[in-house]
PDB file of N, CA and C in Angstrom:
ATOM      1  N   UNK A   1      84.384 104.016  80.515  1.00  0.00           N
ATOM      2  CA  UNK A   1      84.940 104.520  79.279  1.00  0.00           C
ATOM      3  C   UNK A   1      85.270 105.994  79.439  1.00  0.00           C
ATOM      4  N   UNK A   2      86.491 106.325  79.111  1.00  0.00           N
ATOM      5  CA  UNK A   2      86.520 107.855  79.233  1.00  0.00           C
ATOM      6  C   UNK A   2      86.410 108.458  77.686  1.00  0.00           C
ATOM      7  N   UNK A   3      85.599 109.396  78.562  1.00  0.00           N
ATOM      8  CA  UNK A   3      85.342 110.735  77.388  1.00  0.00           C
ATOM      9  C   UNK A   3      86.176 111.587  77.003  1.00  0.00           C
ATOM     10  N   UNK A   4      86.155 113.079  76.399  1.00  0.00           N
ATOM     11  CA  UNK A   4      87.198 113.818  76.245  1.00  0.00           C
ATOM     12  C   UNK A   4      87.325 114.680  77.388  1.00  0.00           C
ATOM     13  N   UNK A   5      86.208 114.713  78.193  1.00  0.00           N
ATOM     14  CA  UNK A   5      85.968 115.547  79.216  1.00  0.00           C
ATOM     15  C   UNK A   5      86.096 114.689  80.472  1.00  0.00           C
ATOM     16  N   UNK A   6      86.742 113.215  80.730  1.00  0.00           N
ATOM     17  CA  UNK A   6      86.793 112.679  81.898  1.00  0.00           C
ATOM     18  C   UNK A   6      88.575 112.762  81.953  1.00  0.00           C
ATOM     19  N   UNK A   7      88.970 112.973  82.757  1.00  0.00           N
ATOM     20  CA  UNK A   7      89.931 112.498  83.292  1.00  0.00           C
ATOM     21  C   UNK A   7      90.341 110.895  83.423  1.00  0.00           C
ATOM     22  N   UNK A   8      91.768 110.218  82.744  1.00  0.00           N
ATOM     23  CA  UNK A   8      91.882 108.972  82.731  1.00  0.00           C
ATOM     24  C   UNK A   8      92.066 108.464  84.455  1.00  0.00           C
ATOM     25  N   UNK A   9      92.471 107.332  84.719  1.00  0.00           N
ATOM     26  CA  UNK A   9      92.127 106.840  86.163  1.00  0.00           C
ATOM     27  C   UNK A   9      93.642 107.062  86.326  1.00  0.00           C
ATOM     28  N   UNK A  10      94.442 107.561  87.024  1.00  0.00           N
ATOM     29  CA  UNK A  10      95.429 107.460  87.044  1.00  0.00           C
ATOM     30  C   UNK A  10      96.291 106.926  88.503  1.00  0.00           C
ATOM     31  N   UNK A  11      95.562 106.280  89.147  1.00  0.00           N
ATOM     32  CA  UNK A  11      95.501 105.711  90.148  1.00  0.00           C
ATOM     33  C   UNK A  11      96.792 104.884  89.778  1.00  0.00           C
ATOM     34  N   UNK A  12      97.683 104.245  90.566  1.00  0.00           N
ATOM     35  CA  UNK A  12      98.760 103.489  90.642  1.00  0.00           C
ATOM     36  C   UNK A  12      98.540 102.263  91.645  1.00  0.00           C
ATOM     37  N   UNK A  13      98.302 101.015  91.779  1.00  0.00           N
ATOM     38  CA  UNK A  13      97.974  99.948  92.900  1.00  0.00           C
ATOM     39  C   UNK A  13      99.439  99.132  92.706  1.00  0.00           C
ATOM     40  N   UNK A  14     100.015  98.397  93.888  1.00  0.00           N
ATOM     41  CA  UNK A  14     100.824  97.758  94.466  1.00  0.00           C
ATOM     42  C   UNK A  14     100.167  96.821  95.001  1.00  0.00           C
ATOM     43  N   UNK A  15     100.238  95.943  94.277  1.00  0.00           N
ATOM     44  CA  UNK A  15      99.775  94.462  94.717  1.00  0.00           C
ATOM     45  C   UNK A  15     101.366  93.664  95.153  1.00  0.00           C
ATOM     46  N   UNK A  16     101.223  92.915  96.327  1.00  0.00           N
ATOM     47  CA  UNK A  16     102.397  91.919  96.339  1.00  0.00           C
ATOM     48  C   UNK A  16     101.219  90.769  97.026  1.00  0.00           C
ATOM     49  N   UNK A  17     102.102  89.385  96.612  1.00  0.00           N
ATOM     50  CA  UNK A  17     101.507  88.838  96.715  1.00  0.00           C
ATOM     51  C   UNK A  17     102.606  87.267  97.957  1.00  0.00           C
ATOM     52  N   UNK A  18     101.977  86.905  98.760  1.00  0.00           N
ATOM     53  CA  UNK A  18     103.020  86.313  99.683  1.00  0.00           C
ATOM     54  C   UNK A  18     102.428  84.465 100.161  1.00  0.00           C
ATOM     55  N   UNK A  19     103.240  83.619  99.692  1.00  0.00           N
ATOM     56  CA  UNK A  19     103.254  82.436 100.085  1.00  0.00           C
ATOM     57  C   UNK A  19     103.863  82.311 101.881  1.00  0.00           C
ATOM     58  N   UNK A  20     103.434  82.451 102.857  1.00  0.00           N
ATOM     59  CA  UNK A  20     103.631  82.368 103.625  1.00  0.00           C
ATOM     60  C   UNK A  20     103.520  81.191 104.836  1.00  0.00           C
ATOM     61  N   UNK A  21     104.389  80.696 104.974  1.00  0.00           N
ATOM     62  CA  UNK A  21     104.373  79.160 105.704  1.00  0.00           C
ATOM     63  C   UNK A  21     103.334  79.364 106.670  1.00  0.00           C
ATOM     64  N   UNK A  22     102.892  78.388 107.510  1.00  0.00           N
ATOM     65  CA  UNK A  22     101.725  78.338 109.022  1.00  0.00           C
ATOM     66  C   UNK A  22     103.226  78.906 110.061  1.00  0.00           C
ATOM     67  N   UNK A  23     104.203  78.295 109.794  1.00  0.00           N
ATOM     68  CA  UNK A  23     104.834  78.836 111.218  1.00  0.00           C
ATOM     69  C   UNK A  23     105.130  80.265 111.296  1.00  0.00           C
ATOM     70  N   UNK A  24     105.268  80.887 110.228  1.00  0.00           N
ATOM     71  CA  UNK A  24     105.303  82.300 109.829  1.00  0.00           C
ATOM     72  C   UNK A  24     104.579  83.472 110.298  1.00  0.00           C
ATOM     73  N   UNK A  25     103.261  82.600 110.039  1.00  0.00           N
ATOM     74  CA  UNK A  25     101.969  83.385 109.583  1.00  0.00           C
ATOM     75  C   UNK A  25     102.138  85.271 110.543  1.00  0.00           C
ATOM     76  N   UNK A  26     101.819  84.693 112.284  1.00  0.00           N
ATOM     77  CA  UNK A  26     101.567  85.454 113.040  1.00  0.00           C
ATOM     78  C   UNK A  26     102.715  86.306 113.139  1.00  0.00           C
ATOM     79  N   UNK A  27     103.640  86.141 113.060  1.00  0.00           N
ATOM     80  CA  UNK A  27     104.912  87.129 112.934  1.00  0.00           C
ATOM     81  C   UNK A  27     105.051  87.885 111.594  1.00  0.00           C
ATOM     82  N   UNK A  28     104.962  87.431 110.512  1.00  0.00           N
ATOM     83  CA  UNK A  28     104.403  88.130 108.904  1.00  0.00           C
ATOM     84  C   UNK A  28     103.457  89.114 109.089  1.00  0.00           C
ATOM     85  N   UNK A  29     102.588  88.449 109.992  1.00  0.00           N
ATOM     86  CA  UNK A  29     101.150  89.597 109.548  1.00  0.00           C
ATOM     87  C   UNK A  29     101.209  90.565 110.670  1.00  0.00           C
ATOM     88  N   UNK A  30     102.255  90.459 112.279  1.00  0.00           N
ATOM     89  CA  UNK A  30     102.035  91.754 112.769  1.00  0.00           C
ATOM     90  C   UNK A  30     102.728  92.671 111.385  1.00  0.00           C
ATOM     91  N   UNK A  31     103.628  92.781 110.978  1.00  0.00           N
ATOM     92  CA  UNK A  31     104.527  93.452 110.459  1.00  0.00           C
ATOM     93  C   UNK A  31     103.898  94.129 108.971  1.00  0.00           C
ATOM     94  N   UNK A  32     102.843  92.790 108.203  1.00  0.00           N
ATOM     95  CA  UNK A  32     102.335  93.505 107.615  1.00  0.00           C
ATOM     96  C   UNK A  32     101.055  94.749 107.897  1.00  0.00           C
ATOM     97  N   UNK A  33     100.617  93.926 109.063  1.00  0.00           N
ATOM     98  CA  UNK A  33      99.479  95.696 109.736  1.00  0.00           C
ATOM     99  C   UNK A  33     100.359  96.691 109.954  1.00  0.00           C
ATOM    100  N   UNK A  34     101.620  96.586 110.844  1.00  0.00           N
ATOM    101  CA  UNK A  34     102.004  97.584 110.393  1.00  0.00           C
ATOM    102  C   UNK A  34     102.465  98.744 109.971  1.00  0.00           C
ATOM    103  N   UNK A  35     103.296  97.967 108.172  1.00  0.00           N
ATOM    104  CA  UNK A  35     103.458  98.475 107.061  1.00  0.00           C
ATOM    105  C   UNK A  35     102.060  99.431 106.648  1.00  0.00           C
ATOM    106  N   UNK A  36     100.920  98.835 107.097  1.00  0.00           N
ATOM    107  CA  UNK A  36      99.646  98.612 106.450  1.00  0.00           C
ATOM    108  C   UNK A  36      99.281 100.227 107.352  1.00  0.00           C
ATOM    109  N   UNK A  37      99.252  99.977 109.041  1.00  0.00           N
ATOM    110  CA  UNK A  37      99.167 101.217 109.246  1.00  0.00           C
ATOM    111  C   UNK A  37      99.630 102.423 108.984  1.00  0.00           C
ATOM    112  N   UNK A  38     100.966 102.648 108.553  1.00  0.00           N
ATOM    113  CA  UNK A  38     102.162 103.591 108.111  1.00  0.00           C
ATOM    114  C   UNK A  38     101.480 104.265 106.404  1.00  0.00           C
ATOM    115  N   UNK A  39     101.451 103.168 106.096  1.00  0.00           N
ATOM    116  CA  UNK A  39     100.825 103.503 104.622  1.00  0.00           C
ATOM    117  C   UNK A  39      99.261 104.507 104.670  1.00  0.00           C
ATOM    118  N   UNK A  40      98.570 103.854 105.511  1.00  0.00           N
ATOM    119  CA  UNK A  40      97.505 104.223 105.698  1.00  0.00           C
ATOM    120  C   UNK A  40      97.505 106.109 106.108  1.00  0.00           C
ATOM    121  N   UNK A  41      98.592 106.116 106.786  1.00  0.00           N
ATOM    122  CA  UNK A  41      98.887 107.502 106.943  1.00  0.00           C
ATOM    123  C   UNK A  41      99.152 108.514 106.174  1.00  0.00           C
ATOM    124  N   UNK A  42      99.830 107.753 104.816  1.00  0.00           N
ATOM    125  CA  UNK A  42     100.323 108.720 103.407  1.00  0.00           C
ATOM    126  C   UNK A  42      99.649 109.707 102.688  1.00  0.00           C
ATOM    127  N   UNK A  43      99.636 110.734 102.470  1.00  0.00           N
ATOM    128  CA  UNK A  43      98.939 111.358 101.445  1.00  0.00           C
ATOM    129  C   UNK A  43      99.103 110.691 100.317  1.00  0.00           C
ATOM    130  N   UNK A  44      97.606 110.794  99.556  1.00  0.00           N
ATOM    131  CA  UNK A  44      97.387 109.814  98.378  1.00  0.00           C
ATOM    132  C   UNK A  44      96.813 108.310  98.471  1.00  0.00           C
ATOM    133  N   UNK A  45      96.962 107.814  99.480  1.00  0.00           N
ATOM    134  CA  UNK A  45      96.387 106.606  99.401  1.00  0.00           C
ATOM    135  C   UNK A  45      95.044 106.323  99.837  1.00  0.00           C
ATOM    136  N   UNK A  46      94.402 105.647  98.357  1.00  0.00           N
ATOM    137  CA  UNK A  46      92.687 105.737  98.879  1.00  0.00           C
ATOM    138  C   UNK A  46      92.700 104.311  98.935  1.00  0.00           C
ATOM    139  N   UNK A  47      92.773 103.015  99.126  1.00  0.00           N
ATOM    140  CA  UNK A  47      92.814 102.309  99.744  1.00  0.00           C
ATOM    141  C   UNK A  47      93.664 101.361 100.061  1.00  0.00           C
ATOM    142  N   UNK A  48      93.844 100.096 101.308  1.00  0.00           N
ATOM    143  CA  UNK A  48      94.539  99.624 101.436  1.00  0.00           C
ATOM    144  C   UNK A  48      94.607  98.244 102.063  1.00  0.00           C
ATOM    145  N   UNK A  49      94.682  97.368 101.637  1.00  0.00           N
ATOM    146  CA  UNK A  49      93.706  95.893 102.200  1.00  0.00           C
ATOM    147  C   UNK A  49      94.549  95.081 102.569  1.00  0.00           C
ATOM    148  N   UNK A  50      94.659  94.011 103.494  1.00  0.00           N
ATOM    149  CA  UNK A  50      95.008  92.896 103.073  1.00  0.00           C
ATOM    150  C   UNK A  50      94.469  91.728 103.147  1.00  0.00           C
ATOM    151  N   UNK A  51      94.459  90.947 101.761  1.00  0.00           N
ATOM    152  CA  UNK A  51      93.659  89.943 102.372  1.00  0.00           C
ATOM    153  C   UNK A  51      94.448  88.570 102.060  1.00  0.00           C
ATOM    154  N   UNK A  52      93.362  87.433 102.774  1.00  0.00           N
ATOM    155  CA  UNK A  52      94.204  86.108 102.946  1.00  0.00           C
ATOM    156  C   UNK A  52      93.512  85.475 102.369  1.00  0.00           C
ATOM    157  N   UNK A  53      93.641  84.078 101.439  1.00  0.00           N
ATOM    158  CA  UNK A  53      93.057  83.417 100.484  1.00  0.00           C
ATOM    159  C   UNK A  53      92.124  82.254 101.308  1.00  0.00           C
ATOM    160  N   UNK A  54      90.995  82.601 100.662  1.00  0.00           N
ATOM    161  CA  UNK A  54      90.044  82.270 101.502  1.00  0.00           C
ATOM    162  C   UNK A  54      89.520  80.320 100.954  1.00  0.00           C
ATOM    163  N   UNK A  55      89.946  80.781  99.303  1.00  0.00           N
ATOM    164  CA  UNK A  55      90.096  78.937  98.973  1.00  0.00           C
ATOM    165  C   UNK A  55      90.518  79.106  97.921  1.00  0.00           C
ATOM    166  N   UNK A  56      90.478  77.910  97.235  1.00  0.00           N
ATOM    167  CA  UNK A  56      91.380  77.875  95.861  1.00  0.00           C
ATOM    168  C   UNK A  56      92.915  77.208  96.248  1.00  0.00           C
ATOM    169  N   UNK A  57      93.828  77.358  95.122  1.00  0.00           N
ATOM    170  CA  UNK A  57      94.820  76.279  95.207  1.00  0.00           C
ATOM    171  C   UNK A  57      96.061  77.278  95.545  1.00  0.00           C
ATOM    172  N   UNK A  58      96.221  78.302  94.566  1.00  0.00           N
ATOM    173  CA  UNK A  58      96.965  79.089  94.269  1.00  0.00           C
ATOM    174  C   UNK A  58      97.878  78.834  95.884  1.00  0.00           C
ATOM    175  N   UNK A  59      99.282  79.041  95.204  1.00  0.00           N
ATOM    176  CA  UNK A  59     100.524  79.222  96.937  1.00  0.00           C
ATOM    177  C   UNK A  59     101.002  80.220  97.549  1.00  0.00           C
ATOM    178  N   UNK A  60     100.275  81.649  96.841  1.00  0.00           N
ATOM    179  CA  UNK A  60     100.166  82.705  97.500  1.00  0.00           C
ATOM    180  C   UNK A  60      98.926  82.850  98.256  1.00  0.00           C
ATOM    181  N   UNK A  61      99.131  82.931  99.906  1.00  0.00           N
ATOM    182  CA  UNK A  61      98.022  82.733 100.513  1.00  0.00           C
ATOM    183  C   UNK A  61      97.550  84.203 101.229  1.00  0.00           C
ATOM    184  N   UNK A  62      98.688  85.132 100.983  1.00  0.00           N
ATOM    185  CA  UNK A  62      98.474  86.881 101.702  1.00  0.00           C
ATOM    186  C   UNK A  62      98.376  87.238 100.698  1.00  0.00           C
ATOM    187  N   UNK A  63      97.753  88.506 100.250  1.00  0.00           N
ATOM    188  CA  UNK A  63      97.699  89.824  99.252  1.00  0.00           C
ATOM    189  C   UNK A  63      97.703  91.113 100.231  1.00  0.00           C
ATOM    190  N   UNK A  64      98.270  92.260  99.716  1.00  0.00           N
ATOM    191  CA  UNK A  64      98.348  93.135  99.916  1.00  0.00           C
ATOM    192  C   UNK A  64      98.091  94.154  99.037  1.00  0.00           C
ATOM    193  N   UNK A  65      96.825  94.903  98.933  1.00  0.00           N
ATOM    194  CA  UNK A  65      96.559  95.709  97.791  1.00  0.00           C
ATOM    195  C   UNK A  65      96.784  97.224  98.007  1.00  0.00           C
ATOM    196  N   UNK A  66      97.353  98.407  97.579  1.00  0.00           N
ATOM    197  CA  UNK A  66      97.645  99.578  98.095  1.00  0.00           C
ATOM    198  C   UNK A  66      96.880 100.363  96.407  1.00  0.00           C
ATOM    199  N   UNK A  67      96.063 101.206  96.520  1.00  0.00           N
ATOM    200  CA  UNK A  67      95.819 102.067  95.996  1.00  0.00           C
ATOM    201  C   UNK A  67      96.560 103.061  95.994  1.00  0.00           C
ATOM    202  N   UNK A  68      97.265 104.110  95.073  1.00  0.00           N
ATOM    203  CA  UNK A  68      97.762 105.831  95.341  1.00  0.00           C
ATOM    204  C   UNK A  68      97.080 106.266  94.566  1.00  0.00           C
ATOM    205  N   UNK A  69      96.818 107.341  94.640  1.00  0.00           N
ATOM    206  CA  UNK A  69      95.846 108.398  93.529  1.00  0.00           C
ATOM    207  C   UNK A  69      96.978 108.626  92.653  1.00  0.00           C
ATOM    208  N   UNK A  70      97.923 108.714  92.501  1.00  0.00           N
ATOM    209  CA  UNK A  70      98.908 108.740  91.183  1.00  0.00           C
ATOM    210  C   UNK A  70     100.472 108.618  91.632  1.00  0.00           C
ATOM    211  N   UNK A  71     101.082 108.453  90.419  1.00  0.00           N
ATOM    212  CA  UNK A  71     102.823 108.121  90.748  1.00  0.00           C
ATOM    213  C   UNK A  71     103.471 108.815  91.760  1.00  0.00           C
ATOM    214  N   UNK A  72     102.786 110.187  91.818  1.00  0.00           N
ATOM    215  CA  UNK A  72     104.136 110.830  92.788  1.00  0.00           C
ATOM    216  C   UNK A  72     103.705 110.637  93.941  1.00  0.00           C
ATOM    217  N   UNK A  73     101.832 110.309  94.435  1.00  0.00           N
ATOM    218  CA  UNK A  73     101.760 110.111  95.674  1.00  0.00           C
ATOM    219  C   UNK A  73     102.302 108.345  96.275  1.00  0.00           C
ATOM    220  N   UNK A  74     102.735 107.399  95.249  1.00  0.00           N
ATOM    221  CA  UNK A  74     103.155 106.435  95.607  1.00  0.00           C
ATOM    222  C   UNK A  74     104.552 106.432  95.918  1.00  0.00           C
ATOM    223  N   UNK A  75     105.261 107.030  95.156  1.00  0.00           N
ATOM    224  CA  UNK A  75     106.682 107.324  95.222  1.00  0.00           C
ATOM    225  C   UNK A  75     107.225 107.881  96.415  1.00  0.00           C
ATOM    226  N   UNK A  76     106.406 109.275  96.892  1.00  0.00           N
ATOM    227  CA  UNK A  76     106.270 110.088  98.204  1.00  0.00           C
ATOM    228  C   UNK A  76     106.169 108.970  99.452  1.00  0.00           C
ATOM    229  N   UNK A  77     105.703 108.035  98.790  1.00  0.00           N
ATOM    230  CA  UNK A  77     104.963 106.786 100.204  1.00  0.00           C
ATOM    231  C   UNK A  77     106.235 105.897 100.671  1.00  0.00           C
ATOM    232  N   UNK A  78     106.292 105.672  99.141  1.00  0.00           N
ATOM    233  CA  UNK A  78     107.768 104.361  99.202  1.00  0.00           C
ATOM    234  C   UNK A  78     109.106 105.315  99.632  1.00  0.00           C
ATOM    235  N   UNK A  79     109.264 106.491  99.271  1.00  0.00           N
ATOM    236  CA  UNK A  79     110.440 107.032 100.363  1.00  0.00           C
ATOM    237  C   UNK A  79     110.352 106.990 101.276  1.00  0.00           C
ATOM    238  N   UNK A  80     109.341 107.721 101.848  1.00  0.00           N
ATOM    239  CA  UNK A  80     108.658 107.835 103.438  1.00  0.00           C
ATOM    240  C   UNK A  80     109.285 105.924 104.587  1.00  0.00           C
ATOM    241  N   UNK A  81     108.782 105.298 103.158  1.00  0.00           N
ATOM    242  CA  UNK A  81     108.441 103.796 103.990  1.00  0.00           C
ATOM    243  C   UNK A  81     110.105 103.258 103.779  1.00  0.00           C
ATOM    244  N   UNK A  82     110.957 103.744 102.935  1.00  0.00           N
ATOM    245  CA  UNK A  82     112.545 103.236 102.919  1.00  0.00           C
ATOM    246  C   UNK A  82     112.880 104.109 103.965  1.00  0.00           C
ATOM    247  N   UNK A  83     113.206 105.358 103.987  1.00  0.00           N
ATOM    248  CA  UNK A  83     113.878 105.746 105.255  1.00  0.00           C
ATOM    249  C   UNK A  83     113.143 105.419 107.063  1.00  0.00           C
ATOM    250  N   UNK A  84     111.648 104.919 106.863  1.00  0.00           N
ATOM    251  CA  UNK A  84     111.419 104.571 108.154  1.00  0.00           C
ATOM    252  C   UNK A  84     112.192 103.425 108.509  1.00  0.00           C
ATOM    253  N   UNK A  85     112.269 102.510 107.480  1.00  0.00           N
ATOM    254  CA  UNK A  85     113.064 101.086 107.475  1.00  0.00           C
ATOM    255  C   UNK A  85     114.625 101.353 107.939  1.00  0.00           C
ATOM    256  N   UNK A  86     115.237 102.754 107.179  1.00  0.00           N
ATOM    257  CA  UNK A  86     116.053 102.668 107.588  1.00  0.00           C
ATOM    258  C   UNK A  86     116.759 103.113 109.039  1.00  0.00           C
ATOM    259  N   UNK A  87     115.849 103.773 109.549  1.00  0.00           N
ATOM    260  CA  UNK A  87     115.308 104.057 111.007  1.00  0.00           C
ATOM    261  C   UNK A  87     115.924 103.089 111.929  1.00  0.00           C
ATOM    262  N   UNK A  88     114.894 102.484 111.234  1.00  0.00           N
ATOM    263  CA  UNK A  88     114.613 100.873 112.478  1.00  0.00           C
ATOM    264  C   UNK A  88     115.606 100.139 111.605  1.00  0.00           C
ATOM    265  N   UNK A  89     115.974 100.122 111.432  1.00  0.00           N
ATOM    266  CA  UNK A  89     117.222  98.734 111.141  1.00  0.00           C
ATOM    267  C   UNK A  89     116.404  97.328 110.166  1.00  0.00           C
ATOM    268  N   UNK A  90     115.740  97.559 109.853  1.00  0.00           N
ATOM    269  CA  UNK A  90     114.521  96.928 109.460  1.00  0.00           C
ATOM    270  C   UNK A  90     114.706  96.692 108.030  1.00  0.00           C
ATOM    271  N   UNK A  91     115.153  95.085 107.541  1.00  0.00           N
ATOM    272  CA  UNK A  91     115.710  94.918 105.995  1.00  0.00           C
ATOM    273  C   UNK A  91     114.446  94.147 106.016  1.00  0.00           C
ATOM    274  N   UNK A  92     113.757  94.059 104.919  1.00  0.00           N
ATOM    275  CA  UNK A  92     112.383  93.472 104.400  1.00  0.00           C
ATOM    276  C   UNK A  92     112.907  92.575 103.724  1.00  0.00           C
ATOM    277  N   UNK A  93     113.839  92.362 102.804  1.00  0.00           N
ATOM    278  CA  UNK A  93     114.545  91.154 102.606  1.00  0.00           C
ATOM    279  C   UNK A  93     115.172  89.928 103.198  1.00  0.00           C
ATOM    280  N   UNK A  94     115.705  90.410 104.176  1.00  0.00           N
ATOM    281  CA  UNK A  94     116.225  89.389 105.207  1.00  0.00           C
ATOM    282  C   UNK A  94     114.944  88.603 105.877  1.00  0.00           C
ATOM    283  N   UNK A  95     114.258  89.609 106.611  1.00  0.00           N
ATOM    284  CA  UNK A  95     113.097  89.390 106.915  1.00  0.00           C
ATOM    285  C   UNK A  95     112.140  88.275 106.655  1.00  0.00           C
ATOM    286  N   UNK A  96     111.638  88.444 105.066  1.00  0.00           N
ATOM    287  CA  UNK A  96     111.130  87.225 104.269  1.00  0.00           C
ATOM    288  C   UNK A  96     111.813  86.034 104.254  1.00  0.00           C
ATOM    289  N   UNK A  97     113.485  86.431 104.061  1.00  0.00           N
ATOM    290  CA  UNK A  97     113.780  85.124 103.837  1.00  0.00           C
ATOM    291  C   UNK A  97     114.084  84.089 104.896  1.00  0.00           C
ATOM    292  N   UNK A  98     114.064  85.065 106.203  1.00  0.00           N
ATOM    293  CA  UNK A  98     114.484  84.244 107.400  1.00  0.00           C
ATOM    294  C   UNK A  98     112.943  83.670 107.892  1.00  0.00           C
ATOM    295  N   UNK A  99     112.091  83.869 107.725  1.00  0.00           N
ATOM    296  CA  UNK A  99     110.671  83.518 108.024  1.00  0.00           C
ATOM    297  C   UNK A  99     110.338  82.241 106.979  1.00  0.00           C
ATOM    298  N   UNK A 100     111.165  82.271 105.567  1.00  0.00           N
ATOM    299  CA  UNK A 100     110.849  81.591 104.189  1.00  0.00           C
ATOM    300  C   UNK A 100     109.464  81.898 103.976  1.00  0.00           C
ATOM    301  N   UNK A 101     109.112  83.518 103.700  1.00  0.00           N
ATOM    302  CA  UNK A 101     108.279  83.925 102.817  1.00  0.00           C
ATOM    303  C   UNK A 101     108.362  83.780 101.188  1.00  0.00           C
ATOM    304  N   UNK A 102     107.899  83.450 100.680  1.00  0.00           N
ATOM    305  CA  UNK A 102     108.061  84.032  99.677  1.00  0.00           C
ATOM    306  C   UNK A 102     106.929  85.142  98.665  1.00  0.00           C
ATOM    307  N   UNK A 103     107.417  86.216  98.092  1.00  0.00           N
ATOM    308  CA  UNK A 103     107.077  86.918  97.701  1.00  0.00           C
ATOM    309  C   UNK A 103     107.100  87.444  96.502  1.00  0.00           C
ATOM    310  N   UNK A 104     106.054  87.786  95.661  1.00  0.00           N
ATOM    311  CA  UNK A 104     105.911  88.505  94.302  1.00  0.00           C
ATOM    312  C   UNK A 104     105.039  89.820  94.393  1.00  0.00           C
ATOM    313  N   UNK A 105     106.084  91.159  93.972  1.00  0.00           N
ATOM    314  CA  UNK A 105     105.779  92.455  94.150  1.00  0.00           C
ATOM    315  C   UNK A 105     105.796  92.985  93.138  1.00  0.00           C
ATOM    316  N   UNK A 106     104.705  93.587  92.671  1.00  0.00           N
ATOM    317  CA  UNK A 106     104.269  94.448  91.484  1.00  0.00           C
ATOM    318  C   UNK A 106     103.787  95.665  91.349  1.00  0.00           C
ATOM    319  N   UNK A 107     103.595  96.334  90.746  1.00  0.00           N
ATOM    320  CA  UNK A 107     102.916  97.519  90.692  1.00  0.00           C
ATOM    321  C   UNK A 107     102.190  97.776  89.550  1.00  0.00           C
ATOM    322  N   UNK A 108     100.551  98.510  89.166  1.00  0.00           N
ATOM    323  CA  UNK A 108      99.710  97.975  88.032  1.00  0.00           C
ATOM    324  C   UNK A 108      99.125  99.460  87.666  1.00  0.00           C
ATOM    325  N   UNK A 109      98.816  99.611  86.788  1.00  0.00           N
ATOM    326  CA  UNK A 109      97.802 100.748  86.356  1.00  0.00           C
ATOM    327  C   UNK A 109      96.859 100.460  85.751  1.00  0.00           C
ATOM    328  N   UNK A 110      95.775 100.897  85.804  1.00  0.00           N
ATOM    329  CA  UNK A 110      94.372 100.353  85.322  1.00  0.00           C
ATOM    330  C   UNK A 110      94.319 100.265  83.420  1.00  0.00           C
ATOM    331  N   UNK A 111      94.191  98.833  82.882  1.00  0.00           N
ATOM    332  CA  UNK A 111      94.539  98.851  81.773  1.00  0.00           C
ATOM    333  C   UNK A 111      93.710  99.960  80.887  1.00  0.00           C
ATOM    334  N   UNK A 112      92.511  99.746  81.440  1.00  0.00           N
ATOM    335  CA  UNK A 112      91.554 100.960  80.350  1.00  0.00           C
ATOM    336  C   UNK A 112      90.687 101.599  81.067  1.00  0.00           C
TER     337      UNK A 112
END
């Protein structure tokens, strides 16, 4: 609960979430370490996970969770991470769809 004297959480997380076929898998996940390492490098980011669904039904079987300590250090990240892409020739769209990932990408702030 914040007080008048706490600071609200202003943390920003990027969850995506990825249905990823078996033939996929190992080619998806070098690419998501890494995204995962690159990120890891950013100023602002206090954590960064990914994990794989361990049971349950659900058809997203990857998560990817990214913590930033606030908007501009996420924003700072996601430029950083578009012009590396554009570097490398590297479309994240094509990518998914030529593998038939599929993917749901969000971004969340802590409700209270």
């Amino acid at each position: 609960m914040t007080t008048s004297t706490q600071q609200p959480n202003s943390s920003v997380f990027r969850i995506d979430s990825f249905a990823v076929p078996q033939a996929a898998h190992t080619e998806f996940m070098a690419k998501v370490q890494e995204t995962k390492d690159f990120l890891d490098e950013q100023t602002g980011c206090l954590q960064n996970l990914i994990l794989e669904r361990h049971s349950g039904s659900d058809r997203f079987n990857v998560v990817t969770v990214v913590e930033w300590e606030h908007e501009q250090a996420f924003a700072k990240a996601k430029a950083a991470m578009m012009e590396k892409r554009r570097g490398s020739g590297f479309d994240p769209e094509a990518f998914l769809k030529t593998l038939g990932v599929e993917a749901n990408m969000s971004n969340y702030i802590a409700a209270s």
